[in-house]
Each structure stands twice: as C-alpha cells, then as structure tokens.
N, C-alpha and C. Protein backbone atom coordinates (compact mmCIF):
# COMPACT_ATOMS: atom_id res chain seq x y z
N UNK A 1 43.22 197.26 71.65
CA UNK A 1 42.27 196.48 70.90
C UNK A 1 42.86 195.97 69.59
N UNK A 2 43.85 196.68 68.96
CA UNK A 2 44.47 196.03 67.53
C UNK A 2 46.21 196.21 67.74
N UNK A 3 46.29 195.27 67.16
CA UNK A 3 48.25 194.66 67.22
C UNK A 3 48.52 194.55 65.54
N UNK A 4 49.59 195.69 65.19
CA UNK A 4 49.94 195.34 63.86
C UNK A 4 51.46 195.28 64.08
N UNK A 5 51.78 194.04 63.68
CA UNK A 5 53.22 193.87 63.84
C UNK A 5 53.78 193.06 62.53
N UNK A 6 54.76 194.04 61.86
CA UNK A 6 55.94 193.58 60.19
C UNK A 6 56.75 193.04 60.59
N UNK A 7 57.11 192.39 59.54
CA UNK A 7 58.71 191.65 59.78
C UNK A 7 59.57 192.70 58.65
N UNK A 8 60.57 193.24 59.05
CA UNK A 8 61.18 194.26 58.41
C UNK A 8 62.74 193.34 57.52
N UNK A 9 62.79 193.22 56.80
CA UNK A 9 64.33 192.64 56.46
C UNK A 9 65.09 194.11 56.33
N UNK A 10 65.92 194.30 57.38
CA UNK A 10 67.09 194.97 57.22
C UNK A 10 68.42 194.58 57.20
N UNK A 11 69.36 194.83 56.20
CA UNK A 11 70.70 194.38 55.46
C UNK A 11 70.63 192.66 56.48
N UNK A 12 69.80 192.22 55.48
CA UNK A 12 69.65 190.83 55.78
C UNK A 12 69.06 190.26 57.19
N UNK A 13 68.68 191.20 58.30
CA UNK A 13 68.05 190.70 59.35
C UNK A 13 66.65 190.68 59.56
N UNK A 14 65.71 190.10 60.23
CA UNK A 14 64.33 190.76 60.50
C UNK A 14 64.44 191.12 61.46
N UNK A 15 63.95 191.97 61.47
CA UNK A 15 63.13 193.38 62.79
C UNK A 15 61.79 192.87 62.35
N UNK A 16 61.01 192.79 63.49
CA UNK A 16 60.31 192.66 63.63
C UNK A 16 59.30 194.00 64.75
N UNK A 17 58.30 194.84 63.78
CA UNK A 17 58.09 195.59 64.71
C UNK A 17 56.51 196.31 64.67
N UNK A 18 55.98 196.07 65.95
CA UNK A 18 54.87 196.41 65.93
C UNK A 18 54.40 197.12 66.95
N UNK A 19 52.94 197.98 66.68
CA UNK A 19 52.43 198.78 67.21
C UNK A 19 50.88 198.94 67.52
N UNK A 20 50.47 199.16 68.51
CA UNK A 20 49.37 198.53 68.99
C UNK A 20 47.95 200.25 69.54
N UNK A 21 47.13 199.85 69.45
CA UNK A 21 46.19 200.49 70.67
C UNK A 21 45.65 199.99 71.41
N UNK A 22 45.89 199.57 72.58
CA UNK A 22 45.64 199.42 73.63
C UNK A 22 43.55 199.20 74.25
N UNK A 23 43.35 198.16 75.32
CA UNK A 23 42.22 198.15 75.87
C UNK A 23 41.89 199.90 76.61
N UNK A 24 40.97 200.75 75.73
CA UNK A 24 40.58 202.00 76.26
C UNK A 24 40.61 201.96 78.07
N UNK A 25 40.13 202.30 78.86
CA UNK A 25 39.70 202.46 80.09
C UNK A 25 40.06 203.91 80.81
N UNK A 26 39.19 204.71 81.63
CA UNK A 26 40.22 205.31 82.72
C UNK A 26 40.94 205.44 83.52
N UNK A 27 40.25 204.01 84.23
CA UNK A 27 41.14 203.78 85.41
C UNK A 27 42.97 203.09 85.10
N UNK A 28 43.11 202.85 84.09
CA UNK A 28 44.44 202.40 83.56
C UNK A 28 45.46 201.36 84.54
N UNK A 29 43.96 200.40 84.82
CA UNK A 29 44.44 199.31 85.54
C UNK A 29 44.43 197.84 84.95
N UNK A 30 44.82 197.15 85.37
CA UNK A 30 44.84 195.54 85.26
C UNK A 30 43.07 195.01 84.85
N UNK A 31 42.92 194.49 84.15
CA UNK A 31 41.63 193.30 84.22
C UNK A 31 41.89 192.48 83.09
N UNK A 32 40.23 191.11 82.97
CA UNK A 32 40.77 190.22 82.46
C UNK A 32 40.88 190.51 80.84
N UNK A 33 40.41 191.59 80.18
CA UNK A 33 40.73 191.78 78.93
C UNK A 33 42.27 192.44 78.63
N UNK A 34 42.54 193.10 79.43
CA UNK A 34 44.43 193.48 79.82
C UNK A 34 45.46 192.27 79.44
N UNK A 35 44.79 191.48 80.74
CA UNK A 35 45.58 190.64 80.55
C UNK A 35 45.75 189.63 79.09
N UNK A 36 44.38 189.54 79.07
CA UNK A 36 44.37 188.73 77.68
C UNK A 36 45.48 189.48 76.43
N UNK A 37 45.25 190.57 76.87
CA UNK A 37 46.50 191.70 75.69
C UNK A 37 47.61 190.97 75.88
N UNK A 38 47.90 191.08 77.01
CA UNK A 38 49.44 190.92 77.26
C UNK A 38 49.77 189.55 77.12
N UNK A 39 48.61 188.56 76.68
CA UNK A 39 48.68 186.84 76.73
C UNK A 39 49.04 187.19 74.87
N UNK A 40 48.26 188.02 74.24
CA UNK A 40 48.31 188.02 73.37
C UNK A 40 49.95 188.71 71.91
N UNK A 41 50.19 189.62 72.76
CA UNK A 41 51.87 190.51 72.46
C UNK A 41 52.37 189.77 72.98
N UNK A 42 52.64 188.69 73.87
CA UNK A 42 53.76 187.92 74.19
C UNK A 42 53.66 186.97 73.28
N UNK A 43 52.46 186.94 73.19
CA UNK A 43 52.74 185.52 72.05
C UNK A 43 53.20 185.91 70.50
N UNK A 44 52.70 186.90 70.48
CA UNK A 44 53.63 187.58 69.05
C UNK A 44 55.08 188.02 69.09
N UNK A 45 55.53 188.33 70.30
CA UNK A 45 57.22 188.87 70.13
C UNK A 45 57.64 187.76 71.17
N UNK A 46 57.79 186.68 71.73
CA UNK A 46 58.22 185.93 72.85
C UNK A 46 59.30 185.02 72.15
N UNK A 47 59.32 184.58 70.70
CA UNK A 47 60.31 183.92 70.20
C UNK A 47 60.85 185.07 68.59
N UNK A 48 61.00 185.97 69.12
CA UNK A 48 61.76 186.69 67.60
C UNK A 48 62.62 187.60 68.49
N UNK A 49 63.74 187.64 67.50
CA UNK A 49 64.86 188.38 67.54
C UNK A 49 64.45 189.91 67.29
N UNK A 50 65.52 191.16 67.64
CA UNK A 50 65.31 192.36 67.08
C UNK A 50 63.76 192.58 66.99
N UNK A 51 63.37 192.79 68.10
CA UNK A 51 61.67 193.49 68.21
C UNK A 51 61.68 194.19 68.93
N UNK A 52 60.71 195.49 67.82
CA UNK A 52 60.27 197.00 68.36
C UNK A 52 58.95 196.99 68.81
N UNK A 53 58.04 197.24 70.08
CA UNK A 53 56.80 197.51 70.07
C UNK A 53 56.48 198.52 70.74
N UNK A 54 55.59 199.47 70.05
CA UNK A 54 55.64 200.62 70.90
C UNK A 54 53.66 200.77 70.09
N UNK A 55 53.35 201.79 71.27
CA UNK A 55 51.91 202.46 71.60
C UNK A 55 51.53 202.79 71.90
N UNK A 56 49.81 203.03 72.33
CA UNK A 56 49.03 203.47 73.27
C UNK A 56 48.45 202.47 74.13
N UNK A 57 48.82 201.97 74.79
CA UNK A 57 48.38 200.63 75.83
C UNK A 57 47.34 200.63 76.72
N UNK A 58 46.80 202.47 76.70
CA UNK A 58 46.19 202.36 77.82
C UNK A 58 45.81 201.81 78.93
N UNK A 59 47.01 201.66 79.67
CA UNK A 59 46.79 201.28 81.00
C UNK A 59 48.54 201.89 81.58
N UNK A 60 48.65 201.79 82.81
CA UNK A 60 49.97 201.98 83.45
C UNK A 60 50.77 201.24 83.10
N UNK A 61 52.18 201.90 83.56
CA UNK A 61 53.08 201.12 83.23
C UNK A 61 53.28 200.04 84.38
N UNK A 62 53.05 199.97 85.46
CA UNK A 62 53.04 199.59 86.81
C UNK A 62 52.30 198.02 86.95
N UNK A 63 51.58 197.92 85.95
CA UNK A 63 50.69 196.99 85.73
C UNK A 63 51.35 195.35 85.84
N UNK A 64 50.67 194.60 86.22
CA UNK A 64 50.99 193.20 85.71
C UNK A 64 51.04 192.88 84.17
N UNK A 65 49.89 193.50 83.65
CA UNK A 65 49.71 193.70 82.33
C UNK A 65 51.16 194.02 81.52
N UNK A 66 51.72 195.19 82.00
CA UNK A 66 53.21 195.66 81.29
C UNK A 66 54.03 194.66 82.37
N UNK A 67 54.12 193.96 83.38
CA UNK A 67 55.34 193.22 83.65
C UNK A 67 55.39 191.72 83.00
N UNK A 68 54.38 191.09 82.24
CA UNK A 68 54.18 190.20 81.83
C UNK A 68 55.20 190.37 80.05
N UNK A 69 54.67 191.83 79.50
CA UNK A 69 55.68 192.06 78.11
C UNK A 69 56.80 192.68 79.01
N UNK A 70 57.19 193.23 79.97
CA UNK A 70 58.90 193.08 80.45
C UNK A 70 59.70 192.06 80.52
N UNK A 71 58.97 191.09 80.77
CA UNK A 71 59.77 189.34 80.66
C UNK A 71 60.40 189.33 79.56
N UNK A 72 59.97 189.65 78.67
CA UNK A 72 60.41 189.57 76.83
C UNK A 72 61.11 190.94 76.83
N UNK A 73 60.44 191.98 77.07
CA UNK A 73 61.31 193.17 76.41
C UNK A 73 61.60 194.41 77.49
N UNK A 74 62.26 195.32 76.71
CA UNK A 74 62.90 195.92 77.71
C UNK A 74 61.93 197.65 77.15
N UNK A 75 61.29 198.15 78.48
CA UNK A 75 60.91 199.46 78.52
C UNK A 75 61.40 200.75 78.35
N UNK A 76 62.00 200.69 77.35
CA UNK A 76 62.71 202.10 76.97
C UNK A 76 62.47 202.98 77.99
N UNK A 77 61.41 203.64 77.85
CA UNK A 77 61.35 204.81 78.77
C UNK A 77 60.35 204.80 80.25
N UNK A 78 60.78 203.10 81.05
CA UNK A 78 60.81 203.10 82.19
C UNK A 78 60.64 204.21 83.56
N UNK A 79 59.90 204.33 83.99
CA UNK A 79 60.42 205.39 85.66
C UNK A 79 60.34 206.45 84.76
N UNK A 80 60.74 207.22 83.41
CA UNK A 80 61.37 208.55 83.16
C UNK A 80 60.68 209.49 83.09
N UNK A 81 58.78 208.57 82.50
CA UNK A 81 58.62 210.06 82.00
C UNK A 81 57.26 210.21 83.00
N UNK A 82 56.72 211.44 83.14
CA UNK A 82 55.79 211.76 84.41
C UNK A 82 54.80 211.66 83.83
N UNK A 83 54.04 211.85 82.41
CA UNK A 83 52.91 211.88 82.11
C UNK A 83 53.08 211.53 79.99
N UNK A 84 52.83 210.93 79.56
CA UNK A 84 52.90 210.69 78.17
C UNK A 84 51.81 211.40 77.55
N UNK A 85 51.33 212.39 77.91
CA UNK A 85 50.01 213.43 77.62
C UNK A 85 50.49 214.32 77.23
N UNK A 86 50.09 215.43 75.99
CA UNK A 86 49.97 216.96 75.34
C UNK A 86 49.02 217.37 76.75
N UNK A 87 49.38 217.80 78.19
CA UNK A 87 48.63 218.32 78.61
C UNK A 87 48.10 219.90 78.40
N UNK A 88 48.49 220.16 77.20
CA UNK A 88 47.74 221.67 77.13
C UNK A 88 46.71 221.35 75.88
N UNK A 89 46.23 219.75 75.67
CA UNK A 89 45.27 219.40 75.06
C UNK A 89 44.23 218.74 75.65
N UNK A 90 44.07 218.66 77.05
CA UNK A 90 43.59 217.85 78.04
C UNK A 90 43.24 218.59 79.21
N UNK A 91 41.53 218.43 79.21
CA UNK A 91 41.25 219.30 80.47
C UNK A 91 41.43 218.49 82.07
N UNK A 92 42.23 219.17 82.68
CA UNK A 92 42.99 218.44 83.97
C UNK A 92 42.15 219.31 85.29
N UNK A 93 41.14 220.27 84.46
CA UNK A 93 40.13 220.26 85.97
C UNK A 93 39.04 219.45 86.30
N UNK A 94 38.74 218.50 85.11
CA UNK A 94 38.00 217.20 84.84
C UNK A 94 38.39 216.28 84.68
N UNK A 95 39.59 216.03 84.36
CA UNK A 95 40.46 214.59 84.57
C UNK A 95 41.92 214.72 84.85
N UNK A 96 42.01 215.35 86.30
CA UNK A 96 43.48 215.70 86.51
C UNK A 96 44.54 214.47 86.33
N UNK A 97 43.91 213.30 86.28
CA UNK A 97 44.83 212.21 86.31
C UNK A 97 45.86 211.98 85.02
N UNK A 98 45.42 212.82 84.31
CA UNK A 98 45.94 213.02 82.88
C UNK A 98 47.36 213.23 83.19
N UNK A 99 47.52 214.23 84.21
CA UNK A 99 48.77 215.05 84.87
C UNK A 99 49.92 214.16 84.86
N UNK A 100 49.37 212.55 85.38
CA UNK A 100 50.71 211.47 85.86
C UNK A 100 50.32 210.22 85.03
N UNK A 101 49.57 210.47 84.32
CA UNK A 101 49.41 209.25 83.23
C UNK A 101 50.59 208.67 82.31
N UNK A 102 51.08 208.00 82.24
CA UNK A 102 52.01 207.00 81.20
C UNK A 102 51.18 206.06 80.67
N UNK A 103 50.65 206.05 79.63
CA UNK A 103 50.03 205.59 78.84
C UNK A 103 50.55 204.45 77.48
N UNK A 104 51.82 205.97 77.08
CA UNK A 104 52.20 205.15 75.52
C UNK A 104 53.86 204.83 76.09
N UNK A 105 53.95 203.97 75.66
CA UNK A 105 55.25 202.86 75.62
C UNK A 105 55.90 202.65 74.43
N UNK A 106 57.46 202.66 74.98
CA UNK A 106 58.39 201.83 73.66
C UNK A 106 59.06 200.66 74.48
N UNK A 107 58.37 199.75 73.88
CA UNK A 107 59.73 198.41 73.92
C UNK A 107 60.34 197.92 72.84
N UNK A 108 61.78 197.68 73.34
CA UNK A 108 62.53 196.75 72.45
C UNK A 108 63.25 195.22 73.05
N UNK A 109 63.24 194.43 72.28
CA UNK A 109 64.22 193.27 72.89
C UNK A 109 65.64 193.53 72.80
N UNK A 110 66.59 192.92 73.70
CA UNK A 110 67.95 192.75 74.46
C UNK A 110 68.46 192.91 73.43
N UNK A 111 68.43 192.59 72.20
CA UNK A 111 69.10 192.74 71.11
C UNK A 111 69.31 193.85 70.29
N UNK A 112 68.15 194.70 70.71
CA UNK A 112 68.56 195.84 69.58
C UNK A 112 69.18 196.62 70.51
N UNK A 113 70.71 197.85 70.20
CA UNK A 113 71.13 198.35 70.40
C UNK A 113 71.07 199.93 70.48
N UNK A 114 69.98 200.59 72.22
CA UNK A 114 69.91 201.81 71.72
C UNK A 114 70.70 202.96 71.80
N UNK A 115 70.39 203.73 71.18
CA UNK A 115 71.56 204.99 70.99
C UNK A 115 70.77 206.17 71.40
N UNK A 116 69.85 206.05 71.49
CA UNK A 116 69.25 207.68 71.92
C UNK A 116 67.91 207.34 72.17
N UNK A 117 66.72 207.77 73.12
CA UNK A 117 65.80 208.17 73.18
C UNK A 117 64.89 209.23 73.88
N UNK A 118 63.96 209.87 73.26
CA UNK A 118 63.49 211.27 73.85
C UNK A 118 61.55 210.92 73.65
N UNK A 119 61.20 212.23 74.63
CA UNK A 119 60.11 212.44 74.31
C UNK A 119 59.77 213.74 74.59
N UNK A 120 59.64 214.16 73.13
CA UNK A 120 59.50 216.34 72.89
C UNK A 120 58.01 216.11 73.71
N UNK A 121 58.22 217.69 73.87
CA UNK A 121 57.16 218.20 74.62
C UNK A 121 56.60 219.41 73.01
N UNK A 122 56.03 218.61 72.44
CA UNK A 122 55.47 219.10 70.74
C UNK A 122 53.94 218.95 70.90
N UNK A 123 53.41 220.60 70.27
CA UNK A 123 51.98 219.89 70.06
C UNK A 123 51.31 219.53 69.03
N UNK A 124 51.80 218.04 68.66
CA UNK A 124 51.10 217.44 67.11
C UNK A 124 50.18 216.47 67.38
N UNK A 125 49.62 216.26 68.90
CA UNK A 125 48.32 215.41 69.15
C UNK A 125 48.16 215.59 70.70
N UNK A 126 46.88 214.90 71.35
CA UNK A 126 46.62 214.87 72.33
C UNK A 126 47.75 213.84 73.33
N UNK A 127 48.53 212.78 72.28
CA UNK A 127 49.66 212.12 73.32
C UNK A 127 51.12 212.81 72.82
N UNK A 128 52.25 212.51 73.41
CA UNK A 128 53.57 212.72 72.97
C UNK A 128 54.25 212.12 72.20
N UNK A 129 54.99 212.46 71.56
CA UNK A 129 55.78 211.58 70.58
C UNK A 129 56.84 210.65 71.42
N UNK A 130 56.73 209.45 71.47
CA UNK A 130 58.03 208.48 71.80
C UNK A 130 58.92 208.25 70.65
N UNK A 131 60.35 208.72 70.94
CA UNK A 131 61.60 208.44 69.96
C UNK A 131 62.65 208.02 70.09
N UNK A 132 62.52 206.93 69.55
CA UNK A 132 63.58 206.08 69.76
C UNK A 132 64.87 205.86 68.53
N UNK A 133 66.32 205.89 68.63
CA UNK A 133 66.99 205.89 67.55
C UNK A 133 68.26 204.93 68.02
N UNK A 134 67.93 203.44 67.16
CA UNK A 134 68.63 202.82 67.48
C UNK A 134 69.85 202.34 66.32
N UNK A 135 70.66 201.25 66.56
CA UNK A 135 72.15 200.39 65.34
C UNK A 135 71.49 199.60 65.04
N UNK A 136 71.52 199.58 63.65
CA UNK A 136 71.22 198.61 62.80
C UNK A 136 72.43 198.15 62.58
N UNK A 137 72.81 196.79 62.64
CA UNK A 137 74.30 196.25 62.59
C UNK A 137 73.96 195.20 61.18
C-alpha cells in the first residue's frame, strides 16, 4: 500500500532506494490492485541506475505481480528461501501456510554489485531480516 523510495548520492552516484508494504491479503496471489503495484514500482525504478528495493509485498514470489518488477530488477533471494516468516511467532495450526510463505523481497538492478546476502533465522519480529551487502564503486 505505500512506496518510499530516496535518491542516495554516494561518492558522487545516485542509488536510488526504496522500500515498500505491500497489498495485505492471505491468499498471496495476483489481482487487479497487485498488479496496479507492480504498474506502479516499475514506474518508479524502470529508468534509474543503481536501485535497491526491498519489503513486505505480500504476495508470492511466483506471481505475475513479482515477474513484471523482474523485467527491471534482479531477485536477490530468488528459489532460496522456504518461508520469510519468524515461524516461532506465527500460529501454523491456524495458518500453516505461513510454513512456505515468501513474502519479503530484495531487489536490486544489474548494476549494483553483490557481495553477500543472508537471511538470519533472529527473533526481532514476526518476518526475517533480508541482508544484503553490496560495492559501492
């Protein structure tokens, strides 16, 4: 539902990088307010260099919704991770789907150069931390 995205000047470049929460739902599928998201983040990162966007998107990664911002950027943590949930904050005998949920996302564009990324299994909220550590050139 909200997109906040800076233009960062680093040693003379912009980064440009923003972070979002996502259309709520459970079913963490495609519809026409999704899409409108994804009409909407493309149109904010589709012509800038060095862009970070990462969040809670609520919806799958599987989505048309996320293959529409793959055109532009690249899914850090793609296929890797099984569930983006603190599941020992989440009751999974009432919403087991929690179990295989991917929810929160990092993208970056072709340009930035990454060097490392993880996601601890920490309990400082109901989602996981996405970490990304990239070259600033």
């Amino acid at each position: 539902k909200n997109i906040q995205c800076c233009e960062i000047d680093i040693k003379g470049q912009i980064h440009t990088v923003c972070n979002l929460h996502g259309i709520w739902g459970l079913d963490g599928g495609d519809n026409s307010a999704r899409f409108k998201m994804s009409d909407i983040i493309v149109e904010q990162i589709k012509d800038k260099e060095k862009v970070l966007l990462a969040g809670d998107f609520n919806l799958k990664p599987n989505t048309q919704t996320i293959k529409n911002i793959e055109k532009y950027l690249t899914n850090v943590f793609k296929d890797e991770l099984k569930s983006s949930f603190n599941l020992s904050r989440k009751n999974l005998e009432k919403f087991p789907g929690y179990a295989t949920a991917v929810v929160d996302m990092l993208f970056v564009s072709s340009d930035i150069k990454l060097l490392t990324h993880s996601c601890p299994q920490v309990d400082v909220s109901d989602h996981l931390p996405l970490i990304c550590e990239f070259e600033v050139n």
